[in-house]
N, C-alpha and C. Protein backbone atom coordinates (compact mmCIF):
# COMPACT_ATOMS: atom_id res chain seq x y z
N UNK A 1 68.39 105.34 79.46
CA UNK A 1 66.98 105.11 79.69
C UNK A 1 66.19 106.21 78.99
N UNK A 2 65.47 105.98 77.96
CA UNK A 2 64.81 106.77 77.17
C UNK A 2 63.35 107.47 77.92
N UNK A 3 62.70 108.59 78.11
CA UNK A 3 61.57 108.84 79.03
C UNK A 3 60.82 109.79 77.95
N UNK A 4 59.91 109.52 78.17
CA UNK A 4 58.92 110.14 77.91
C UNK A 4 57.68 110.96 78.04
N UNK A 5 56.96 111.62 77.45
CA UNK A 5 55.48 112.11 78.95
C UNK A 5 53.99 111.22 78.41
N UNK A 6 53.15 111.73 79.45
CA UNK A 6 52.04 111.97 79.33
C UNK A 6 51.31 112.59 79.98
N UNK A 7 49.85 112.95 79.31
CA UNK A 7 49.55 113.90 79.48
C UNK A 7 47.63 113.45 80.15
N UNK A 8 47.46 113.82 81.10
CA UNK A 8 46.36 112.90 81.79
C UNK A 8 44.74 113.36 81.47
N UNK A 9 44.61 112.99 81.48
CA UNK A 9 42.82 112.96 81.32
C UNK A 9 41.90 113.21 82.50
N UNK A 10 40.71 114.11 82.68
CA UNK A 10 39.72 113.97 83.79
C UNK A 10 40.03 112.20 84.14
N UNK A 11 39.68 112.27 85.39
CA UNK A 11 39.69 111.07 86.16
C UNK A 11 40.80 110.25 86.21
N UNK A 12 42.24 110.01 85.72
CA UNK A 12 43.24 109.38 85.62
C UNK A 12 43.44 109.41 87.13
N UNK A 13 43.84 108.00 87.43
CA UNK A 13 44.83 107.77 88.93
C UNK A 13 46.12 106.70 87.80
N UNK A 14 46.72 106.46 89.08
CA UNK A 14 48.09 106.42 88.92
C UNK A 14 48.20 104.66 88.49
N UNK A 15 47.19 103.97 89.40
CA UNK A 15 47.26 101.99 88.42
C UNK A 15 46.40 102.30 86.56
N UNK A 16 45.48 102.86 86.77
CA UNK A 16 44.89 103.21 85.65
C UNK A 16 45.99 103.18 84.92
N UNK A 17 47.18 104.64 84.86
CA UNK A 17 47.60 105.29 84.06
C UNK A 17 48.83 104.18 83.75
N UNK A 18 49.15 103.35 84.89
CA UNK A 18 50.47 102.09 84.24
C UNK A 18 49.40 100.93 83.69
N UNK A 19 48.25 100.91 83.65
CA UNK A 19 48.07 99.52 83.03
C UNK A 19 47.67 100.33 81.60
N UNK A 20 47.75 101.53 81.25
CA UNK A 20 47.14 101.88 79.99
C UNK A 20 48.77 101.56 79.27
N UNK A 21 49.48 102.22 79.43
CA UNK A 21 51.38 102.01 79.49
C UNK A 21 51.59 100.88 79.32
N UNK A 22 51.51 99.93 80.45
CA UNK A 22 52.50 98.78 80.25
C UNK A 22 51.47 97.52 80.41
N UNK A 23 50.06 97.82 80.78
CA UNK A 23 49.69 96.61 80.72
C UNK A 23 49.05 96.11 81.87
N UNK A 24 50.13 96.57 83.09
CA UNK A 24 49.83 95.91 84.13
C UNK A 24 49.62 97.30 85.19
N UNK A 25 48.91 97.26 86.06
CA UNK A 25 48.46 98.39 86.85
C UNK A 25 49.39 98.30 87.90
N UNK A 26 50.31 96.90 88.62
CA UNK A 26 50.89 97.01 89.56
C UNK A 26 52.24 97.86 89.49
N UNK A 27 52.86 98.52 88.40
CA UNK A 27 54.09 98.90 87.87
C UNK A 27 53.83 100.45 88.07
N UNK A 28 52.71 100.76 88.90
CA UNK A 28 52.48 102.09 88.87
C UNK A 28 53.46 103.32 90.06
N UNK A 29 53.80 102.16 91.08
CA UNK A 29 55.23 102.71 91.64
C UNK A 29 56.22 103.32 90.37
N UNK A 30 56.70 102.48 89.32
CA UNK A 30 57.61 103.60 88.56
C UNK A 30 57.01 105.02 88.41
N UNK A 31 56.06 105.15 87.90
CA UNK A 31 55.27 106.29 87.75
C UNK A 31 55.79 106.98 89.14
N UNK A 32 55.13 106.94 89.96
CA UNK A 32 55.20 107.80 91.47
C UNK A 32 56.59 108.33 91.64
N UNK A 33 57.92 107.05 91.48
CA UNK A 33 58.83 107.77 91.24
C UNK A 33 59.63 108.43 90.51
N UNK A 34 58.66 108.61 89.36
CA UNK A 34 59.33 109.58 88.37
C UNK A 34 58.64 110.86 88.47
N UNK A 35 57.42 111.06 88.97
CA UNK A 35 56.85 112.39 89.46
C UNK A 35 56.67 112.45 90.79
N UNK A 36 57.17 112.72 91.84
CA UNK A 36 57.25 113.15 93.24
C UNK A 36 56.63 113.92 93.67
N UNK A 37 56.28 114.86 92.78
CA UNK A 37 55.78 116.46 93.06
C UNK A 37 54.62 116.14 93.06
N UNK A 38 53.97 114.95 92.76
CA UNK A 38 52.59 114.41 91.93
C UNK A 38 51.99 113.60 93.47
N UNK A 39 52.90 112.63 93.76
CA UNK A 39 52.55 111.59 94.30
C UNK A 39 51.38 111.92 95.68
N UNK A 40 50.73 113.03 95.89
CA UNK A 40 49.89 113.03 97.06
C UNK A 40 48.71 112.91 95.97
N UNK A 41 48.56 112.94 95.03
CA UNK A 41 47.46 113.39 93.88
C UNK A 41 46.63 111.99 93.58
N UNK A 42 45.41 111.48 93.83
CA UNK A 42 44.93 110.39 93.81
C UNK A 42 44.25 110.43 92.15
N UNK A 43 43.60 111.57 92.68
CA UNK A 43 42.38 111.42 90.86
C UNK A 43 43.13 112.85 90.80
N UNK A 44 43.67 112.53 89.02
CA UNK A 44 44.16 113.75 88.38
C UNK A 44 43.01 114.38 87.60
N UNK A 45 43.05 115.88 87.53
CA UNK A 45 42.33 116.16 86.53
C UNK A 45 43.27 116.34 85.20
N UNK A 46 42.53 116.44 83.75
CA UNK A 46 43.20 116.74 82.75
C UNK A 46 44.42 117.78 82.59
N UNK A 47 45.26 117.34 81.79
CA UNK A 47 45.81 118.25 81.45
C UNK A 47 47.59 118.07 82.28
N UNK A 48 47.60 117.48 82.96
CA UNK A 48 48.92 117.35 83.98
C UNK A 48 49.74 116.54 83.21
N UNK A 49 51.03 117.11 82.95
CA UNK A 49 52.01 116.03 82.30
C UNK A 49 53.15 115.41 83.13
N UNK A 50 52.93 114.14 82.92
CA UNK A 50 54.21 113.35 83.65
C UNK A 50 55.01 112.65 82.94
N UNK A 51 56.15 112.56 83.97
CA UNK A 51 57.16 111.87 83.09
C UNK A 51 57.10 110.52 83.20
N UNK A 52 57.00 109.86 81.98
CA UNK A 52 57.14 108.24 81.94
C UNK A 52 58.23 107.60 81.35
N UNK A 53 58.91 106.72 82.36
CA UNK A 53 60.14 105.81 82.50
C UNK A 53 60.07 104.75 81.64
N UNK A 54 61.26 104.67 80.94
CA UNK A 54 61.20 103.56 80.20
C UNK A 54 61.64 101.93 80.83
N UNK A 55 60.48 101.08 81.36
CA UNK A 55 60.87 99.86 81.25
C UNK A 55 61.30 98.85 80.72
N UNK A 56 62.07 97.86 81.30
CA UNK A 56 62.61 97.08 80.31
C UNK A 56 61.17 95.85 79.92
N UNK A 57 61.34 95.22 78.70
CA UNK A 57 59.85 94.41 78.35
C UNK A 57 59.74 93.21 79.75
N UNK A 58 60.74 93.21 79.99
CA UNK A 58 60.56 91.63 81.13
C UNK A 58 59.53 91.85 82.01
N UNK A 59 59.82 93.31 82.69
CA UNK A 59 58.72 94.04 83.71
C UNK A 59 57.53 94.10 83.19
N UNK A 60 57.36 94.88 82.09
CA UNK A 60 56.18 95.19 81.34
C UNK A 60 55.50 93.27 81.23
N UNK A 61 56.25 92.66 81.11
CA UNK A 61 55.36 91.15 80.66
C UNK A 61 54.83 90.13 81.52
N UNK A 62 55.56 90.47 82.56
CA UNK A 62 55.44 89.26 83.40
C UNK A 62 54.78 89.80 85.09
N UNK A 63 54.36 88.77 85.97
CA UNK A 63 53.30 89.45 87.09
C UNK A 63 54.12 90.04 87.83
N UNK A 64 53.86 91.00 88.01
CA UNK A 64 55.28 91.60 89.68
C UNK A 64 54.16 91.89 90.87
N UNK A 65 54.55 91.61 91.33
CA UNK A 65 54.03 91.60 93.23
C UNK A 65 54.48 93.44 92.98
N UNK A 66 53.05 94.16 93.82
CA UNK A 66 53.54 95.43 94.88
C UNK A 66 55.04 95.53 95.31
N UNK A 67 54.93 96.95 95.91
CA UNK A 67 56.59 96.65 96.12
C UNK A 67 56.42 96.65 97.77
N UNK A 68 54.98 96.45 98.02
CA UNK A 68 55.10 96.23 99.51
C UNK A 68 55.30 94.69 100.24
N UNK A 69 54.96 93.95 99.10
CA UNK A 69 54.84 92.48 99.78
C UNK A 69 56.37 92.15 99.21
């Protein structure tokens, strides 16, 4: 699994930052669990780098339900 970062901007939250990524804002659980240390953090300010998980395209393409329902 190939990973990568990024690096956040004034005002970034965490659906923002997966629909800029993959498209879809609901995929933003991967995010959370690839930074832990992060996850109490609602609005980031600039400058914070996280690590981003490589999905496979099926996820990235198609609708996924929360992972609460």
């Amino acid at each position: 699994m190939a990973v990568s970062s990024y690096t956040t901007i004034q005002g970034d939250m965490w659906d923002t930052i997966a629909y800029r990524l993959w498209g879809n804002e609901m995929l933003f659980h991967h995010l959370l669990a690839s930074n832990p240390s992060y996850r109490n953090m609602v609005i980031f300010p600039s400058g914070i780098t996280l690590t981003i998980p490589s999905l496979s395209t099926e996820l990235t393409t198609k609708a996924v339900d929360p992972p609460w329902k």
